[in-house]
Protein backbone atom coordinates (compact mmCIF):
# COMPACT_ATOMS: atom_id res chain seq x y z
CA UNK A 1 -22.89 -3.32 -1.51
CA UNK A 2 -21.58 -6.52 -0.06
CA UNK A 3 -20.54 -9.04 -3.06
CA UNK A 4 -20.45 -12.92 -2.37
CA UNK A 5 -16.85 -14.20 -2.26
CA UNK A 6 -15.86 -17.03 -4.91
CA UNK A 7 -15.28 -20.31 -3.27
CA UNK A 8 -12.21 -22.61 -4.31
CA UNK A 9 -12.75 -24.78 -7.48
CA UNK A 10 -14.66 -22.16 -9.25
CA UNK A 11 -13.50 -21.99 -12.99
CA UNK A 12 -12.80 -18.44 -12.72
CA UNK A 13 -10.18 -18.56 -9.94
CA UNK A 14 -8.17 -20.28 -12.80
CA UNK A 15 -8.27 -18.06 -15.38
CA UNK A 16 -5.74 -15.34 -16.48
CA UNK A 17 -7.97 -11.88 -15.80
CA UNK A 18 -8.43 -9.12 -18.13
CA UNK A 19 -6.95 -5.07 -17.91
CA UNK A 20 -9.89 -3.22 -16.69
CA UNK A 21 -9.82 -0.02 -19.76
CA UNK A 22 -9.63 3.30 -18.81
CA UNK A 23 -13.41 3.27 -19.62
CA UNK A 24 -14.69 0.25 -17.53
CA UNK A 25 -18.63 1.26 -16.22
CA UNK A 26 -19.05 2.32 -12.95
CA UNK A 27 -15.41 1.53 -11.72
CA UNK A 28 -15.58 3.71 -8.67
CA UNK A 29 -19.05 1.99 -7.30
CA UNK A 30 -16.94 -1.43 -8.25
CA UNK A 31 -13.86 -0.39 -6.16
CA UNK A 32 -16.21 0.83 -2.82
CA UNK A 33 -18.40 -2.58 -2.94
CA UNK A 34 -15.26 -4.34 -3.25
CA UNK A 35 -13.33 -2.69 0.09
CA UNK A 36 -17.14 -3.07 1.58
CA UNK A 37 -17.11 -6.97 0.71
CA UNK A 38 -13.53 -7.43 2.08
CA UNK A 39 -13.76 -5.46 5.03
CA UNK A 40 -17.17 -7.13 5.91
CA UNK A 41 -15.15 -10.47 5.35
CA UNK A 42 -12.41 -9.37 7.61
CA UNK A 43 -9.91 -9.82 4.67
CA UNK A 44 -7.13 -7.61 4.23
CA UNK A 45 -7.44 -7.83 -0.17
CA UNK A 46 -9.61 -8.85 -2.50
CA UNK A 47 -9.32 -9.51 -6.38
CA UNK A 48 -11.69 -9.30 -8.81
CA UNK A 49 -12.27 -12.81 -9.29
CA UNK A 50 -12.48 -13.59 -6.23
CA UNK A 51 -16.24 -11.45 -6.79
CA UNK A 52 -16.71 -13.31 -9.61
CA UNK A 53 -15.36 -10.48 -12.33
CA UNK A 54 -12.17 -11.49 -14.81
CA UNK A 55 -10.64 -8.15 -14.53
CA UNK A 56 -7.09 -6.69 -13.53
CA UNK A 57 -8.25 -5.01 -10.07
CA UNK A 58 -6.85 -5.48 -6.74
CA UNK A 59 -8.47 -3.68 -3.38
CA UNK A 60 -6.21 -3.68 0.09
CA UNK A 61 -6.51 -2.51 2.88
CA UNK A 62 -5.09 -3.00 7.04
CA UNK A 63 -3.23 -1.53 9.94
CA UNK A 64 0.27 -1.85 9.85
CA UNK A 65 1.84 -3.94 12.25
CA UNK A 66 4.71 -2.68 14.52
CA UNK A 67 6.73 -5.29 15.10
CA UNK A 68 9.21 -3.23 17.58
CA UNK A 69 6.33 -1.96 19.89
CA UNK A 70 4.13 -5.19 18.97
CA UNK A 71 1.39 -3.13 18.27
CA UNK A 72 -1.12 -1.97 15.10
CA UNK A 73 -0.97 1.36 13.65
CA UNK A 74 -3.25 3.94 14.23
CA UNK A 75 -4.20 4.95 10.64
CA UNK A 76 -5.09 2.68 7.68
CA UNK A 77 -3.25 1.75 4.61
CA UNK A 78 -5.59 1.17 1.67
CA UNK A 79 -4.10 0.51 -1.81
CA UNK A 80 -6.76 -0.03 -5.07
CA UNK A 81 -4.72 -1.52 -8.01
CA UNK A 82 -5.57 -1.71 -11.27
CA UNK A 83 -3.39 -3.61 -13.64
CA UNK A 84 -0.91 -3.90 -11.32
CA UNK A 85 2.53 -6.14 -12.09
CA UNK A 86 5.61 -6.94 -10.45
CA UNK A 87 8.57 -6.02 -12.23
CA UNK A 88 10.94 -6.82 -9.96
CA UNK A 89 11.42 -9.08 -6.63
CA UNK A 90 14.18 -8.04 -3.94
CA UNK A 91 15.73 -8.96 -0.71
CA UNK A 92 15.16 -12.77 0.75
CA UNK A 93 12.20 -15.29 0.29
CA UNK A 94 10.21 -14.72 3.62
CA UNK A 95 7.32 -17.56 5.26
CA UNK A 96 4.24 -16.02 6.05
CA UNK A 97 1.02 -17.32 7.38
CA UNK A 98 -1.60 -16.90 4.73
CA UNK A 99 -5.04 -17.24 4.08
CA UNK A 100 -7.82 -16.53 1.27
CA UNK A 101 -11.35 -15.30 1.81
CA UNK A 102 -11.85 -17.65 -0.89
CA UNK A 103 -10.25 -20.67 0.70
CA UNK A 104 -11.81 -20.24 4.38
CA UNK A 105 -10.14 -22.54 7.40
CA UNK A 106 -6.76 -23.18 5.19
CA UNK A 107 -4.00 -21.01 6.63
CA UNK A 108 -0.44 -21.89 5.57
CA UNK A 109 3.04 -20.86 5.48
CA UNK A 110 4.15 -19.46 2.19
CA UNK A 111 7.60 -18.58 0.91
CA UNK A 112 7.53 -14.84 -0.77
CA UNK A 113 10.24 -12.03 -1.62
CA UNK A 114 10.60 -9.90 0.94
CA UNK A 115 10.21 -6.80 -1.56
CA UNK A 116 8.66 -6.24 -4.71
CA UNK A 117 8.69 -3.27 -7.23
CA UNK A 118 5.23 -2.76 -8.49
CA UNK A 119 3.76 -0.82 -11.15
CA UNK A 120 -0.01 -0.27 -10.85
CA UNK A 121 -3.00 2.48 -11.47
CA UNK A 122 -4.62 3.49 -8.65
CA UNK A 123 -8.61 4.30 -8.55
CA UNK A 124 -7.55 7.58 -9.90
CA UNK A 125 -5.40 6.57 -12.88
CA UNK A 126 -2.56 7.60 -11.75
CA UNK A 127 0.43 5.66 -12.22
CA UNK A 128 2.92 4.16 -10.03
CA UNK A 129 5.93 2.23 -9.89
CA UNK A 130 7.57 1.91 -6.26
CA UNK A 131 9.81 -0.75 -4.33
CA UNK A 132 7.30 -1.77 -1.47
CA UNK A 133 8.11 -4.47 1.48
CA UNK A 134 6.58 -5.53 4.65
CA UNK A 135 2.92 -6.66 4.55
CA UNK A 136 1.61 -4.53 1.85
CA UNK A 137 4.53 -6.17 -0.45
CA UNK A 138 2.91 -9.87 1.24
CA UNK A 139 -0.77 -8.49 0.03
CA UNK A 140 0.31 -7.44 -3.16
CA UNK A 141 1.81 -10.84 -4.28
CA UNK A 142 -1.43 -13.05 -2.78
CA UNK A 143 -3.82 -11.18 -4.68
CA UNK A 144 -1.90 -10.58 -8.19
CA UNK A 145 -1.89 -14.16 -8.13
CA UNK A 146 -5.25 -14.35 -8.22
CA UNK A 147 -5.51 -12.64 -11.18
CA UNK A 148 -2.90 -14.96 -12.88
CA UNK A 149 -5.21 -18.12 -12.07
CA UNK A 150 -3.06 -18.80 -9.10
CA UNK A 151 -4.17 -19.41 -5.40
CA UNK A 152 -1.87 -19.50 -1.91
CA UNK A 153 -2.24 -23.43 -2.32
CA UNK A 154 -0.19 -23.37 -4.98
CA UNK A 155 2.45 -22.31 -3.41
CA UNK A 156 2.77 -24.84 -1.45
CA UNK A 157 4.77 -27.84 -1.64
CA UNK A 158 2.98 -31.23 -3.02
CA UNK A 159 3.16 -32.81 0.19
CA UNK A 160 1.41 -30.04 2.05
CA UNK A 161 -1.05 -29.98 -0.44
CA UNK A 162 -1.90 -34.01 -0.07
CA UNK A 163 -2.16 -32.92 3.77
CA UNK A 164 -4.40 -30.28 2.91
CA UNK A 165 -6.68 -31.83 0.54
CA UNK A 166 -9.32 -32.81 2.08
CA UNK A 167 -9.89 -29.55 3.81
CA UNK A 168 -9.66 -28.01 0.40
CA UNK A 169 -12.43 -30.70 -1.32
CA UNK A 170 -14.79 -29.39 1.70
CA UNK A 171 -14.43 -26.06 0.27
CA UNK A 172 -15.42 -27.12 -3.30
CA UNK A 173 -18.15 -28.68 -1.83
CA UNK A 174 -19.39 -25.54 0.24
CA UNK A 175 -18.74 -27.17 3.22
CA UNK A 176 -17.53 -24.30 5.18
CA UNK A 177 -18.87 -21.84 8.27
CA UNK A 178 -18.25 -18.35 7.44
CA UNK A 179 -19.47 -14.72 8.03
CA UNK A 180 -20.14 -13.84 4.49
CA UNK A 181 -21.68 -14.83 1.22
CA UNK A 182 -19.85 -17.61 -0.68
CA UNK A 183 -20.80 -18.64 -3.59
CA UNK A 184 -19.99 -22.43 -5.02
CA UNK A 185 -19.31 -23.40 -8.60
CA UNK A 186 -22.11 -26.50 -9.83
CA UNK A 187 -20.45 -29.95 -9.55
CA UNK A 188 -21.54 -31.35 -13.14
């Protein structure tokens, strides 16, 4: 099932999310609308609050990019994690060009490590910890923020986001043209 996507100044794209327990209903279904709603949205992740839910869960999922034969991979990576955190952060702070199903038309360049070491469940609950790099390392950081109350803005500096801000105000308002659901927090 396709989910609406959270639009930027909702409450709960602010708010520190909860571990999803070993026990959390219908976690499976959860995990398959979520890769349904990002894929649908031509995203390549999706956090939990970003469908509305406070919860510790992460979905991505793309081709990897070659940079050597400039071409996309053949097969798929998809990654689910649950209560995933960075432990550690390696190698050099690398600009990317980045952008948020939840924050449509803003793209910007943000400054991440290179490499991160991430512990996480997967849908299974199996555990891992592994050094990871390249895009899914990129992924990874964007969407853990979310569940820290962060967004990509954030990240950038205060100038950019004075440059930005009326872009981003046009998002709060619901001002946007997309290819999915959104859905808009109630100006009081």
């Amino acid at each position: 099932m396709i989910l609406p996507i959270v639009g930027y100044g909702s409450p709960i794209l602010r708010k520190e999310a909860e571990p999803v327990p070993k026990d959390y209903p219908n976690l499976k279904e959860l995990i398959a609308n979520m890769y349904e709603t990002m894929y649908h949205s031509d995203g390549v992740g999706l956090a939990a609050p970003q469908i509305d839910l406070s919860i510790q869960l992460v979905v991505i999922g793309f081709r990897p990019y070659d940079e050597k034969t400039d071409s996309y991979g053949p097969e798929e990576e998809r990654h689910t994690l649950i209560n995933p955190e960075i432990l550690e952060t390696k190698g050099a702070n690398k600009l990317f060009n980045e952008g948020c199903l939840s924050i449509p038309g803003i793209h910007e360049d943000v400054l991440r490590p290179e490499t991160i070491v991430l512990h996480y469940f997967d849908e299974d609950w199996n555990e891992h910890t592994e050094e990871i790099s390249g895009m899914f390392a990129r992924v990874a950081q964007h969407e853990i923020d979310h569940l820290h109350g962060k967004v990509f803005t954030d990240r950038l500096s205060q100038l950019r986001r004075t440059m930005i801000r009326r872009k981003l105000n046009d998002v709060v308002g619901g001002k946007v043209n997309v290819n999915y659901r959104m859905k808009f927090s109630k100006k009081k």
